[in-house]
N, C-alpha and C. Protein backbone atom coordinates (compact mmCIF):
# COMPACT_ATOMS: atom_id res chain seq x y z
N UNK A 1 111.83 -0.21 -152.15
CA UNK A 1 110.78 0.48 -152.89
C UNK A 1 111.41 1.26 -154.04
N UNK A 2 110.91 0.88 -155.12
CA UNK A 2 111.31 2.00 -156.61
C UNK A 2 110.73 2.95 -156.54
N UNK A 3 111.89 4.30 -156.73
CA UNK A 3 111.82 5.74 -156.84
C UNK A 3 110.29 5.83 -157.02
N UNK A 4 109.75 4.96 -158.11
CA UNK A 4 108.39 5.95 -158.97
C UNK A 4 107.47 5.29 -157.74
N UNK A 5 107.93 4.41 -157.33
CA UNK A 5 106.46 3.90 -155.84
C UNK A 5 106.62 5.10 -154.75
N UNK A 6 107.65 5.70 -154.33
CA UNK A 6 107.69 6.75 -153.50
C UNK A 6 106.75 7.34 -153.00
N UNK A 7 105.75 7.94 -151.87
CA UNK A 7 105.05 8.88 -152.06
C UNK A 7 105.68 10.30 -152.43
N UNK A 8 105.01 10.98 -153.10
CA UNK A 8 105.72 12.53 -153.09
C UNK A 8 105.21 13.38 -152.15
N UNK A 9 103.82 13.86 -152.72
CA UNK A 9 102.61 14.97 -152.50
C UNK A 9 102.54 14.12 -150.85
N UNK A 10 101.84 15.48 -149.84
CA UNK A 10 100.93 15.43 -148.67
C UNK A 10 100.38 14.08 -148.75
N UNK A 11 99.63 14.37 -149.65
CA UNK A 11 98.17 13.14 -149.89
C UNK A 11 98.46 12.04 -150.50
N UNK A 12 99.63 11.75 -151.20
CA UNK A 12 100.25 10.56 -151.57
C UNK A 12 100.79 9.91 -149.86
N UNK A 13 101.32 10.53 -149.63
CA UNK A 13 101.97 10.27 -148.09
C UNK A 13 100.80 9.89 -147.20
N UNK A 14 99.86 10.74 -146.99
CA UNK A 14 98.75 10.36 -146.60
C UNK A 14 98.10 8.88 -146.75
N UNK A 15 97.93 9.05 -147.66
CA UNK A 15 97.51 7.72 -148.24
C UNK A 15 98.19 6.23 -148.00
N UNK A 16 99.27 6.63 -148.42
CA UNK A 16 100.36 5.23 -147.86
C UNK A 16 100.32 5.12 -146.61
N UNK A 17 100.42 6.33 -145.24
CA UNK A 17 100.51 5.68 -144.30
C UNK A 17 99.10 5.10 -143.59
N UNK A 18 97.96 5.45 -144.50
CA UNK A 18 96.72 5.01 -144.22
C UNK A 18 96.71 3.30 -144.35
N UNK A 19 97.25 3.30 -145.60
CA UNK A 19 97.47 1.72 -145.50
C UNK A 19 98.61 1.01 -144.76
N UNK A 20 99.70 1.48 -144.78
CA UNK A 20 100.64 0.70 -143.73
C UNK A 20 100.18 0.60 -142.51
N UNK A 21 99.70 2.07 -141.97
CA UNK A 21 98.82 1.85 -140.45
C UNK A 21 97.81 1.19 -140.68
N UNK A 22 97.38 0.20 -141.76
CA UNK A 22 96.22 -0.74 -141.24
C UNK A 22 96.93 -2.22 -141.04
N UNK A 23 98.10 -2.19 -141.67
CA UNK A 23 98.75 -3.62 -141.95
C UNK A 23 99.46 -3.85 -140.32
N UNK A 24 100.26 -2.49 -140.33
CA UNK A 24 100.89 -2.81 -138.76
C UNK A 24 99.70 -2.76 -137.42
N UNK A 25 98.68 -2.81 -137.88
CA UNK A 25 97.55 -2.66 -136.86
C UNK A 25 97.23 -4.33 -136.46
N UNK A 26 97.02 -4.68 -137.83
CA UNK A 26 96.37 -6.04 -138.03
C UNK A 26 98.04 -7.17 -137.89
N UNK A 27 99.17 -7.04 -138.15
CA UNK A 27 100.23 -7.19 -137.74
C UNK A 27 100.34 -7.86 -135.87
N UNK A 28 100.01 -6.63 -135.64
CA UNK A 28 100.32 -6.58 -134.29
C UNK A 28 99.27 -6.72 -133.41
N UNK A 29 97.67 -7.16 -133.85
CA UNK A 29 96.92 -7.66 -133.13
C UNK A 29 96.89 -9.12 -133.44
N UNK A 30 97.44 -9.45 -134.50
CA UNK A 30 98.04 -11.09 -134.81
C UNK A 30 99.01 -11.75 -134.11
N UNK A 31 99.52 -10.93 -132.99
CA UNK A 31 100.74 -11.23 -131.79
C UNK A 31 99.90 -12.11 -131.00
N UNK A 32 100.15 -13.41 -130.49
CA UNK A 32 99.90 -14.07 -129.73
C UNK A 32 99.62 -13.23 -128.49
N UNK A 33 99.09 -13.31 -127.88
CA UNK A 33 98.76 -12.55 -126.41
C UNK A 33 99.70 -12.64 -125.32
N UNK A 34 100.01 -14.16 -125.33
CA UNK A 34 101.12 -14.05 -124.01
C UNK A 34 102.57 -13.30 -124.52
N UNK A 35 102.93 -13.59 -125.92
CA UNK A 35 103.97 -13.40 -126.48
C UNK A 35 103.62 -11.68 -126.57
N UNK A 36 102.71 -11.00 -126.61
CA UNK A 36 102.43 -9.61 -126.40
C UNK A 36 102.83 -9.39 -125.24
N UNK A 37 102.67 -9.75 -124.09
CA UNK A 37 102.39 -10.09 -122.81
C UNK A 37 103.74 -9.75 -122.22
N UNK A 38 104.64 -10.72 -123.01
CA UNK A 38 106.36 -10.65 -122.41
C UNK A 38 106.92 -9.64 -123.16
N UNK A 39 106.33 -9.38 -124.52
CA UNK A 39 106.90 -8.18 -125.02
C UNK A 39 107.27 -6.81 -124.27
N UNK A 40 105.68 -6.73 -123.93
CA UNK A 40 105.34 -5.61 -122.71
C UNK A 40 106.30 -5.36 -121.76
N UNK A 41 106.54 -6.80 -121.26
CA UNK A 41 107.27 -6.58 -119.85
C UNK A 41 108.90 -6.61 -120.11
N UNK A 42 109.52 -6.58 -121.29
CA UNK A 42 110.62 -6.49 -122.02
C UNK A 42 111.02 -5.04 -121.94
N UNK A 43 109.75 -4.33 -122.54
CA UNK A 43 109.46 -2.97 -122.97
C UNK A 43 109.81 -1.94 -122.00
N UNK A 44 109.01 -2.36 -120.81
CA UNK A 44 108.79 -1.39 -119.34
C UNK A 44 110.19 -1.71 -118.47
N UNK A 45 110.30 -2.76 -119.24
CA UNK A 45 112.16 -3.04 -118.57
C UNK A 45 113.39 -2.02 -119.09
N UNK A 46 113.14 -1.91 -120.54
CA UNK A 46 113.67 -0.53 -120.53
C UNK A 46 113.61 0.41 -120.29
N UNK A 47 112.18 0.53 -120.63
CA UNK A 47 111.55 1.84 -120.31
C UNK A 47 112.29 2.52 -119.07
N UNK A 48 112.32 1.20 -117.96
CA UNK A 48 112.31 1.82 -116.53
C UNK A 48 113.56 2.50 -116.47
N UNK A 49 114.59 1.71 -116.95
CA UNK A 49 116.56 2.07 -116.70
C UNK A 49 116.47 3.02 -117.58
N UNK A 50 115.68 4.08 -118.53
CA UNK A 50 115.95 4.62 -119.39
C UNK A 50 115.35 5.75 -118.68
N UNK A 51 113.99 6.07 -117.97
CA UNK A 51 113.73 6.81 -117.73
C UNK A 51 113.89 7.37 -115.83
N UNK A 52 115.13 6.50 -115.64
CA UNK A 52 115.17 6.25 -113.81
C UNK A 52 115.84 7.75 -113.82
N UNK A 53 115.45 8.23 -112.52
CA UNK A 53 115.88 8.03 -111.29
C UNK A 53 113.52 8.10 -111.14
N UNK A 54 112.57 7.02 -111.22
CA UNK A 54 111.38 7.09 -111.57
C UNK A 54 110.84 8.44 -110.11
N UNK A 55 111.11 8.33 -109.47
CA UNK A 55 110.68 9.15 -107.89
C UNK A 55 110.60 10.63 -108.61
N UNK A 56 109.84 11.42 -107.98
CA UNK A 56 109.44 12.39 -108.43
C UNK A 56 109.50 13.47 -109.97
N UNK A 57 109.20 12.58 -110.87
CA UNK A 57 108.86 12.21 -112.45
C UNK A 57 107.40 12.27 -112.26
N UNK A 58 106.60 13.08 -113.01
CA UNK A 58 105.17 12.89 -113.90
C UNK A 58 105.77 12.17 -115.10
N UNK A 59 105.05 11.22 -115.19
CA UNK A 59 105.28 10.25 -116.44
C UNK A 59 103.97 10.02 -117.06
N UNK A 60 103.38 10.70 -118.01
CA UNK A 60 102.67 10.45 -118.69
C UNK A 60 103.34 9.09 -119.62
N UNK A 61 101.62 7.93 -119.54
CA UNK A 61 101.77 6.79 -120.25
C UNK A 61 100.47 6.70 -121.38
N UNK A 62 99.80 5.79 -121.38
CA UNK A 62 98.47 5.71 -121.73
C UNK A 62 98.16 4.34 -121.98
N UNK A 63 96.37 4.50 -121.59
CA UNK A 63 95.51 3.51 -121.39
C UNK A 63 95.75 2.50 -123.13
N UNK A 64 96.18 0.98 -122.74
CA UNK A 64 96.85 0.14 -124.00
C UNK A 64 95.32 0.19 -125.15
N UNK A 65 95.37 0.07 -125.90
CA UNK A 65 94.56 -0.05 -126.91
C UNK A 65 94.80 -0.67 -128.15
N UNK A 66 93.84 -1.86 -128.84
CA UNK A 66 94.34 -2.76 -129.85
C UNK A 66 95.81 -2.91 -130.16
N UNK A 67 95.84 -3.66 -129.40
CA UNK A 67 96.97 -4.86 -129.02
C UNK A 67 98.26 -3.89 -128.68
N UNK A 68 98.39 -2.54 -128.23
CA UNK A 68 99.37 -2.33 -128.10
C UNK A 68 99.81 -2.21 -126.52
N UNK A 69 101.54 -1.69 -126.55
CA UNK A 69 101.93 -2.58 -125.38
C UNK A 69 101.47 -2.04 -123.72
N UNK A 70 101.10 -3.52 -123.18
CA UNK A 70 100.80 -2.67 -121.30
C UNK A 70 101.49 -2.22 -120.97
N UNK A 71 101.66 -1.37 -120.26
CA UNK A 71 103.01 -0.89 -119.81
C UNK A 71 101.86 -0.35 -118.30
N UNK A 72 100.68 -1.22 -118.17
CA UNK A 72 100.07 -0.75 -116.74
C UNK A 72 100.81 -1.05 -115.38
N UNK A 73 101.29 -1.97 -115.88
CA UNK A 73 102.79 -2.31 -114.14
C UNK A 73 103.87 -1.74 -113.88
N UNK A 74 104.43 -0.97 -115.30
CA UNK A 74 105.04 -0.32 -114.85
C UNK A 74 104.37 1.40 -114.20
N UNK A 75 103.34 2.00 -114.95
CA UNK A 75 102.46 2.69 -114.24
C UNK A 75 102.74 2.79 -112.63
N UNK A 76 102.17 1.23 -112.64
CA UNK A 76 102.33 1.03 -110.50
C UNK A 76 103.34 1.08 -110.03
N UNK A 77 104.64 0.90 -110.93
CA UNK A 77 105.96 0.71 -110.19
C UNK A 77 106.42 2.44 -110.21
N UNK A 78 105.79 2.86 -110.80
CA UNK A 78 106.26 4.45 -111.18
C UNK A 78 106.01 4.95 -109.67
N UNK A 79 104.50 4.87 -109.73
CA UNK A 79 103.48 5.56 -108.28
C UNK A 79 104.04 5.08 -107.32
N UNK A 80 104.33 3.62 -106.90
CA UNK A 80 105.15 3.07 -105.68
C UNK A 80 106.78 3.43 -105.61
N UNK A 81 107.10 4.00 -106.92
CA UNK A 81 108.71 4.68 -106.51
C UNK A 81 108.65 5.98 -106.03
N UNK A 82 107.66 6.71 -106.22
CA UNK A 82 107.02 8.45 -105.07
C UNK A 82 106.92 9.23 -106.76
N UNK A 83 106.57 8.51 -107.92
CA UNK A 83 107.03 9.13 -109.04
C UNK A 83 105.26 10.13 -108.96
N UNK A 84 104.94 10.26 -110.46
CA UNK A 84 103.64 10.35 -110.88
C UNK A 84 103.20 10.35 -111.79
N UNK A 85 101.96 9.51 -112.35
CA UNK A 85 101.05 9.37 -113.30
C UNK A 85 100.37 9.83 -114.18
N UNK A 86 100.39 10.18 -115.41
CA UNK A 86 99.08 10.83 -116.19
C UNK A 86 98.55 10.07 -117.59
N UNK A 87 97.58 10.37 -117.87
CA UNK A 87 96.86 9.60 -118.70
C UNK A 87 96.63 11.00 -119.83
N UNK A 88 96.76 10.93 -120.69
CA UNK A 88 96.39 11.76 -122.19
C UNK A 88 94.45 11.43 -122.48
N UNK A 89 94.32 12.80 -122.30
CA UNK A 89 93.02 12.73 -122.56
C UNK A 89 92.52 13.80 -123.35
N UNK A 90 92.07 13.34 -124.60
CA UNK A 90 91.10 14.07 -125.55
C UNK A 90 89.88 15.09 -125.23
N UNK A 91 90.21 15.97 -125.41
CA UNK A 91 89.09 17.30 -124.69
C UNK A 91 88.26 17.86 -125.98
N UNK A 92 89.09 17.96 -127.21
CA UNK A 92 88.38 18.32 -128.12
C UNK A 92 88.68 17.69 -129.31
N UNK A 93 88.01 17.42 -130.56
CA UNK A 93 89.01 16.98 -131.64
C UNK A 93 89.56 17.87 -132.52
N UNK A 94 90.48 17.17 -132.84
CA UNK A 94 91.99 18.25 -133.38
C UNK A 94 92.18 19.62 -132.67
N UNK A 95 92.31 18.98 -131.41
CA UNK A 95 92.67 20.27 -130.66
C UNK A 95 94.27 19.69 -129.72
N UNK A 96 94.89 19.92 -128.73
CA UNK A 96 96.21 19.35 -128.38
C UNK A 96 95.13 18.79 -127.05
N UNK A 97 96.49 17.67 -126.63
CA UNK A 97 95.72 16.89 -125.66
C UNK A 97 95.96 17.66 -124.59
N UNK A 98 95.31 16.52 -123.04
CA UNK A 98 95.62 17.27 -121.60
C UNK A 98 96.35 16.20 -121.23
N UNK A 99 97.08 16.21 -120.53
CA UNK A 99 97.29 15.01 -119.20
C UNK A 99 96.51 15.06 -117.98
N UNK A 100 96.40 14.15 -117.72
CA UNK A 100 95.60 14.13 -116.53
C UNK A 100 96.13 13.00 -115.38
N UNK A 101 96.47 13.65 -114.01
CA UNK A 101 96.74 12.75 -112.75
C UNK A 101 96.25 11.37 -112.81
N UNK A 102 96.99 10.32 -112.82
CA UNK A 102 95.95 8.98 -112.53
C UNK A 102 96.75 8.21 -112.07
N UNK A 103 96.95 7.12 -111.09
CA UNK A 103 97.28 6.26 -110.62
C UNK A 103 96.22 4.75 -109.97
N UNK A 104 96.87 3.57 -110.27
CA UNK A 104 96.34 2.47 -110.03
C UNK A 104 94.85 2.53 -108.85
N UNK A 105 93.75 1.90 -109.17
CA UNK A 105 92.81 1.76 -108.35
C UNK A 105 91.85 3.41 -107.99
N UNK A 106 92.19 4.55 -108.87
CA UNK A 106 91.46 5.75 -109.03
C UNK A 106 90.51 5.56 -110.23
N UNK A 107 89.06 5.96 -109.96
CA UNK A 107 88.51 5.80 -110.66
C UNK A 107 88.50 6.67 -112.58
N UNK A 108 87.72 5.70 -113.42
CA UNK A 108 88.04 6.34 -114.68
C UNK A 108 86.55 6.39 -115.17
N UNK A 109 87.14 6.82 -116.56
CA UNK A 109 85.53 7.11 -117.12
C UNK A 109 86.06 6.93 -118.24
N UNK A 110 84.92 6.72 -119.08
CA UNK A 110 85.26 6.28 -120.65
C UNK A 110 85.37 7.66 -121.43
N UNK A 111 86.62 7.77 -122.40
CA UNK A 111 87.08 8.66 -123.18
C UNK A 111 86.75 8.54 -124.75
N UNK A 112 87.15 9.20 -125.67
CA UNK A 112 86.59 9.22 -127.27
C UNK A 112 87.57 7.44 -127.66
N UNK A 113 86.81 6.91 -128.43
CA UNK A 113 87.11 5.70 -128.56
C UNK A 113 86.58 4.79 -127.67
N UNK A 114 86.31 5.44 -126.88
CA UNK A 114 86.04 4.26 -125.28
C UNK A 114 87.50 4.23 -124.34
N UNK A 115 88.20 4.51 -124.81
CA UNK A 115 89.33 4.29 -124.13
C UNK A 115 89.34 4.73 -122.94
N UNK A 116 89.47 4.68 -121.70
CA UNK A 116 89.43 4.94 -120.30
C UNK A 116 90.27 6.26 -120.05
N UNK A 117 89.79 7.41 -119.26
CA UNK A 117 90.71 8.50 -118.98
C UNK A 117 90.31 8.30 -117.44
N UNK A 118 91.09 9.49 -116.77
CA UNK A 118 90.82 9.17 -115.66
C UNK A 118 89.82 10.56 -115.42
N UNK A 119 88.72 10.10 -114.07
CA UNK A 119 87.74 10.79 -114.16
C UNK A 119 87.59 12.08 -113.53
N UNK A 120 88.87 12.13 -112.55
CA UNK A 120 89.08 13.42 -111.08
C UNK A 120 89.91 13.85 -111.32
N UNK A 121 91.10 13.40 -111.94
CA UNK A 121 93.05 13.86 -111.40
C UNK A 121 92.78 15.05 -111.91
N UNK A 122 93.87 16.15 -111.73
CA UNK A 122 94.08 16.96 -111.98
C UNK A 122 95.08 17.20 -113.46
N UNK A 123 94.45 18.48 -113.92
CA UNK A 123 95.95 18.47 -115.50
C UNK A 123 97.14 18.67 -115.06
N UNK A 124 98.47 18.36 -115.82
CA UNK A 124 99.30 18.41 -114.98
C UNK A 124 100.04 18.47 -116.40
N UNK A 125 101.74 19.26 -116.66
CA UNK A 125 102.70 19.09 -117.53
C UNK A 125 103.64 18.16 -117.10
N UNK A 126 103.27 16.71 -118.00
CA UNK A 126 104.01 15.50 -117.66
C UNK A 126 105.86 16.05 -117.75
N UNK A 127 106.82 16.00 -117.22
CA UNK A 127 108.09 15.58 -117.28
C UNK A 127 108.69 14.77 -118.33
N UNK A 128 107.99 13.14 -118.74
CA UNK A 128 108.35 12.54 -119.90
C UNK A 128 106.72 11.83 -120.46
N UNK A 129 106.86 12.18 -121.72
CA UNK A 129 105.69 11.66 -122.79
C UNK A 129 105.64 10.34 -123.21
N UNK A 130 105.31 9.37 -122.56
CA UNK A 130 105.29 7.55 -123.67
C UNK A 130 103.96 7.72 -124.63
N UNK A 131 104.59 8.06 -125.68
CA UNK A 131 103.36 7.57 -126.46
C UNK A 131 103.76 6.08 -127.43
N UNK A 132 102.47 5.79 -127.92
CA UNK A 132 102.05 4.23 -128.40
C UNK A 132 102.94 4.64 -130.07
N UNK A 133 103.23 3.87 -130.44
CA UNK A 133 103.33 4.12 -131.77
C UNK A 133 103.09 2.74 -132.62
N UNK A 134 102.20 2.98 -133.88
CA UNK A 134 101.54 2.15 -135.02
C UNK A 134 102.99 1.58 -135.66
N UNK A 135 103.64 2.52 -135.59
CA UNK A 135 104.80 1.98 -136.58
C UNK A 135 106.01 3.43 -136.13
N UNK A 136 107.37 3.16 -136.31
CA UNK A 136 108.33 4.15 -136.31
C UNK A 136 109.15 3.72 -137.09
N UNK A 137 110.25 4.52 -137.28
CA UNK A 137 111.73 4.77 -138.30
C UNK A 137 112.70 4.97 -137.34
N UNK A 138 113.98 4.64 -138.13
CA UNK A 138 115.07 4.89 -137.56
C UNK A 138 115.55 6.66 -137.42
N UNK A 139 115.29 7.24 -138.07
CA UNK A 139 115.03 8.48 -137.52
C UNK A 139 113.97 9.13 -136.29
N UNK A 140 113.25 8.04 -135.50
CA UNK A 140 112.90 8.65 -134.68
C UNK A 140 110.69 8.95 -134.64
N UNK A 141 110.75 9.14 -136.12
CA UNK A 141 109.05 9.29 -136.11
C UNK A 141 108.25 8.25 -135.75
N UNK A 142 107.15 8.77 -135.28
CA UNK A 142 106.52 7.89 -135.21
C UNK A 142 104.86 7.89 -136.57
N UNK A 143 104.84 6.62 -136.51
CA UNK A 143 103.13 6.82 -137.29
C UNK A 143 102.37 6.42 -135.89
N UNK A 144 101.21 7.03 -135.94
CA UNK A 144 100.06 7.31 -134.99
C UNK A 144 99.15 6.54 -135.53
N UNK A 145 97.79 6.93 -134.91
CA UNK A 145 96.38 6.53 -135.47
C UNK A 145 96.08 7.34 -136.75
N UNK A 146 96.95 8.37 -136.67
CA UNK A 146 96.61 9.41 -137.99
C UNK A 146 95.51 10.92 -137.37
N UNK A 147 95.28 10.82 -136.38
CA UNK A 147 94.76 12.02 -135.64
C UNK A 147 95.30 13.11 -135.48
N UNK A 148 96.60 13.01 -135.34
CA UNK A 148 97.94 14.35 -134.91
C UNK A 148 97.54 14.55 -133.67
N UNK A 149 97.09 14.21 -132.95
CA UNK A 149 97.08 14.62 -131.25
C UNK A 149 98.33 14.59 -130.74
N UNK A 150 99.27 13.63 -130.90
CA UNK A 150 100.30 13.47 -130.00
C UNK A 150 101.40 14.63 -130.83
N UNK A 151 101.20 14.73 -131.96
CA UNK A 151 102.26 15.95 -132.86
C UNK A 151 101.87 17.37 -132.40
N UNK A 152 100.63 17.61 -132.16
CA UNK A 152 99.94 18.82 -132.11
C UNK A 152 100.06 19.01 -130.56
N UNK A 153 100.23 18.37 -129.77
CA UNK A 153 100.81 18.35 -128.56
C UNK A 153 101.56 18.61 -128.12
N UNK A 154 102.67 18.00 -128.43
CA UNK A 154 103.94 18.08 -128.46
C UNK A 154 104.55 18.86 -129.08
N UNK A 155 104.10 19.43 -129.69
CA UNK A 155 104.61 20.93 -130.23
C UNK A 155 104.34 21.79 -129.50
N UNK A 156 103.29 21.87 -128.49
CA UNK A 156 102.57 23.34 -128.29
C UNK A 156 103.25 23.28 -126.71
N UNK A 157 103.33 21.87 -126.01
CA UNK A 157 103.90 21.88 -124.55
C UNK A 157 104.93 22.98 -124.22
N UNK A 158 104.78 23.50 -123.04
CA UNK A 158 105.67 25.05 -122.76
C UNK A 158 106.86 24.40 -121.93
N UNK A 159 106.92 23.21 -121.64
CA UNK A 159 108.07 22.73 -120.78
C UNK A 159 109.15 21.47 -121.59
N UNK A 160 108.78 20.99 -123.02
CA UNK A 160 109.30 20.46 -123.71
C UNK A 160 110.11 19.07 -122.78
N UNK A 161 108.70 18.29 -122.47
CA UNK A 161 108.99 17.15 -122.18
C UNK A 161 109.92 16.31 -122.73
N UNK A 162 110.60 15.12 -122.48
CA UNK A 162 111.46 14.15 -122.98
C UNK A 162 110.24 13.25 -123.42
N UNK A 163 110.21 12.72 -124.94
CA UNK A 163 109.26 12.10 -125.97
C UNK A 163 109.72 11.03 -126.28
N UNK A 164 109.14 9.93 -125.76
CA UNK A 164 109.32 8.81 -125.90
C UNK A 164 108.30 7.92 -126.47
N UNK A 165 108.54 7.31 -127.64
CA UNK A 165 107.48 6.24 -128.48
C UNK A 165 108.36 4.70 -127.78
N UNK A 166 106.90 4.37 -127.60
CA UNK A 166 107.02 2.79 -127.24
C UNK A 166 106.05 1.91 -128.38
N UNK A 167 106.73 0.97 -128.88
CA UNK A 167 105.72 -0.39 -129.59
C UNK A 167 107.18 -1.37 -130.05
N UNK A 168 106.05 -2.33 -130.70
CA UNK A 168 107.10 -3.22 -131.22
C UNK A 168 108.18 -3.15 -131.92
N UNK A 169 109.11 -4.34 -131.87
CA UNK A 169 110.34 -4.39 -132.88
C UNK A 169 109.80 -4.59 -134.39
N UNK A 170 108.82 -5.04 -134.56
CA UNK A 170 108.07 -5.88 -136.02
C UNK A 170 107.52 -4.44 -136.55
N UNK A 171 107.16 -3.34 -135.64
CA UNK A 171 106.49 -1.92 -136.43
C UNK A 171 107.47 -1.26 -137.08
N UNK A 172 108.31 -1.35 -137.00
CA UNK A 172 109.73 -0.60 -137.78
C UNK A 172 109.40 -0.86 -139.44
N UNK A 173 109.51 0.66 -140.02
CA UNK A 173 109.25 0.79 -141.43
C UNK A 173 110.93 1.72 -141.78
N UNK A 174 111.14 1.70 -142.89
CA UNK A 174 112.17 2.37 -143.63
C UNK A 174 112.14 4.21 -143.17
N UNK A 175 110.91 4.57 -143.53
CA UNK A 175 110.76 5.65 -142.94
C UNK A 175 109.14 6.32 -142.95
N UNK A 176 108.68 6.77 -142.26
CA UNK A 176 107.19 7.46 -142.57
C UNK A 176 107.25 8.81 -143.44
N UNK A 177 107.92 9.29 -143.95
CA UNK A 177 107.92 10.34 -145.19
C UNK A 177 107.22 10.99 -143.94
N UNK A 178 108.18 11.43 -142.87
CA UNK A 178 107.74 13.04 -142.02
C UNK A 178 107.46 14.19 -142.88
N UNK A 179 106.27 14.63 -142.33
CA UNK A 179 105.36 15.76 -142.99
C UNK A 179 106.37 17.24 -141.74
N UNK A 180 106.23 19.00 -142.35
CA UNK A 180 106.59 19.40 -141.21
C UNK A 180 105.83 19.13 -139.95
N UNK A 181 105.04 18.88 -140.03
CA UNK A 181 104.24 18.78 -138.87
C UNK A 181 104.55 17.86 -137.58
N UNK A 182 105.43 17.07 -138.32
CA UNK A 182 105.64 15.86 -137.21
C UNK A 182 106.52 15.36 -136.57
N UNK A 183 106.43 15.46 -135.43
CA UNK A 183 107.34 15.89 -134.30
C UNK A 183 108.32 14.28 -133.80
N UNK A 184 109.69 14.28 -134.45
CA UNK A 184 110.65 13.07 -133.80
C UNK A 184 110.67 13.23 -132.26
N UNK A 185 110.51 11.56 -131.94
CA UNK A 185 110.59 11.18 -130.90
C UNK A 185 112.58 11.52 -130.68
N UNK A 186 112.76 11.59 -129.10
CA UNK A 186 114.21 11.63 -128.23
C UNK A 186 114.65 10.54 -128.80
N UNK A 187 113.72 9.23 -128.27
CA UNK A 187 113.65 7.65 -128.10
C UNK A 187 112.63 6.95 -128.87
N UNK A 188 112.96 5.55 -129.26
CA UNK A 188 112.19 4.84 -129.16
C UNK A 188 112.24 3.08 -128.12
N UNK A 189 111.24 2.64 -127.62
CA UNK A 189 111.71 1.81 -127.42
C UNK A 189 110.68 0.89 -127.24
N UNK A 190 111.36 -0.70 -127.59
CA UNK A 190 110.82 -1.67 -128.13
C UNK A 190 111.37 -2.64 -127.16
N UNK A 191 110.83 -4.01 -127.97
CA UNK A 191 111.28 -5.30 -126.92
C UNK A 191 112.54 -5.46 -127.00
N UNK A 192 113.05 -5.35 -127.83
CA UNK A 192 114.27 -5.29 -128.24
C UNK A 192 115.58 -4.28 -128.25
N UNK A 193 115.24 -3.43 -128.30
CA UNK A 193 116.13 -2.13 -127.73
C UNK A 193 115.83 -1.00 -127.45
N UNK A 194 116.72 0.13 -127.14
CA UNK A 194 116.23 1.53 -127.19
C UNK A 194 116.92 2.19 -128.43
N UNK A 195 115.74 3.01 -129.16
CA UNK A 195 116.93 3.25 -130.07
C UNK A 195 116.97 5.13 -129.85
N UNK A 196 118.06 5.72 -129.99
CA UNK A 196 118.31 7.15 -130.01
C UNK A 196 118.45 7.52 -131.18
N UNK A 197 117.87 7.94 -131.98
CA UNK A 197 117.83 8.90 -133.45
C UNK A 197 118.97 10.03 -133.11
């Protein structure tokens, strides 16, 4: 990219990642399904050796959404190692999220987007954070939906969880022009590796 294409300003930045987060959206719902499929299970393969000893761990994950990766089996492998579960759930907008208790076969209820939260568990301060990411950098950021929930979160947590972004190898951009606001991931990790910023 030439200097003068750069974003500078907030709202230049803004703007660009409005459009890159539509390209890596449409990108990555253009993934064949099964080939999504093994990605996933590539993913949770690291995930797992990265975040072991899994047994008594709250591991906040979250419910997959346009095309990004399942990581619901590893969920079950978490709960069947004595670990535990939470799901990120939206309480207000632009307010910080909750976690909430959930494990396989507990009932859910539909959340903002539709996205499924769970409907009983209790809130709980997850141990380690997987969030989804639209796109990341080798420094570590991630691009989001553009909401700031997971930044505004993760800032305010009193126990300063271990922050981990999961998505594809193909979402990798040069860099998202981090605003202060926005909080580098520990990790990232993909089908392809883990990377440590």
């Amino acid at each position: 990219m030439e200097a003068r294409d750069r974003p500078n300003s907030p709202a230049q930045i803004f703007a660009w990642r409005k459009e890159v987060r539509a390209r890596l959206i449409a990108d990555r719902l253009s993934i064949d399904p099964a080939n999504r499929r093994h990605y996933a299970d590539k993913i949770a393969l690291h995930l797992s050796r990265f975040i072991e000893p899994l047994s008594k761990r709250t591991v906040s994950f979250y419910w997959p959404f346009r095309g990004e990766p399942d990581l619901r089996p590893l969920m079950q492998t978490v709960v069947e190692a004595g670990g535990r579960c939470a799901l990120p759930v939206v309480v207000e907008k632009k307010a910080p999220l909750v976690f909430r208790l959930w494990k396989p076969g507990q009932r859910l209820a539909a959340g903002i987007w539709n996205i499924p939260i769970p409907a009983d568990g209790a809130d709980v301060l997850p141990d380690i954070v997987v969030a989804p990411v639209v796109g990341f950098d080798n420094a570590g950021y991630r691009l989001g939906y553009g909401g700031g929930y997971f930044d505004r979160t993760l800032a305010t947590l009193p126990n300063h969880p271990l922050t981990i972004g999961v998505g594809y190898y193909a979402a990798a951009v040069s860099t998202i022009y981090p605003l202060p606001h926005d909080v580098r991931m520990e990790a990232i990790v993909t089908e392809r590796e883990i990377l440590r910023p």
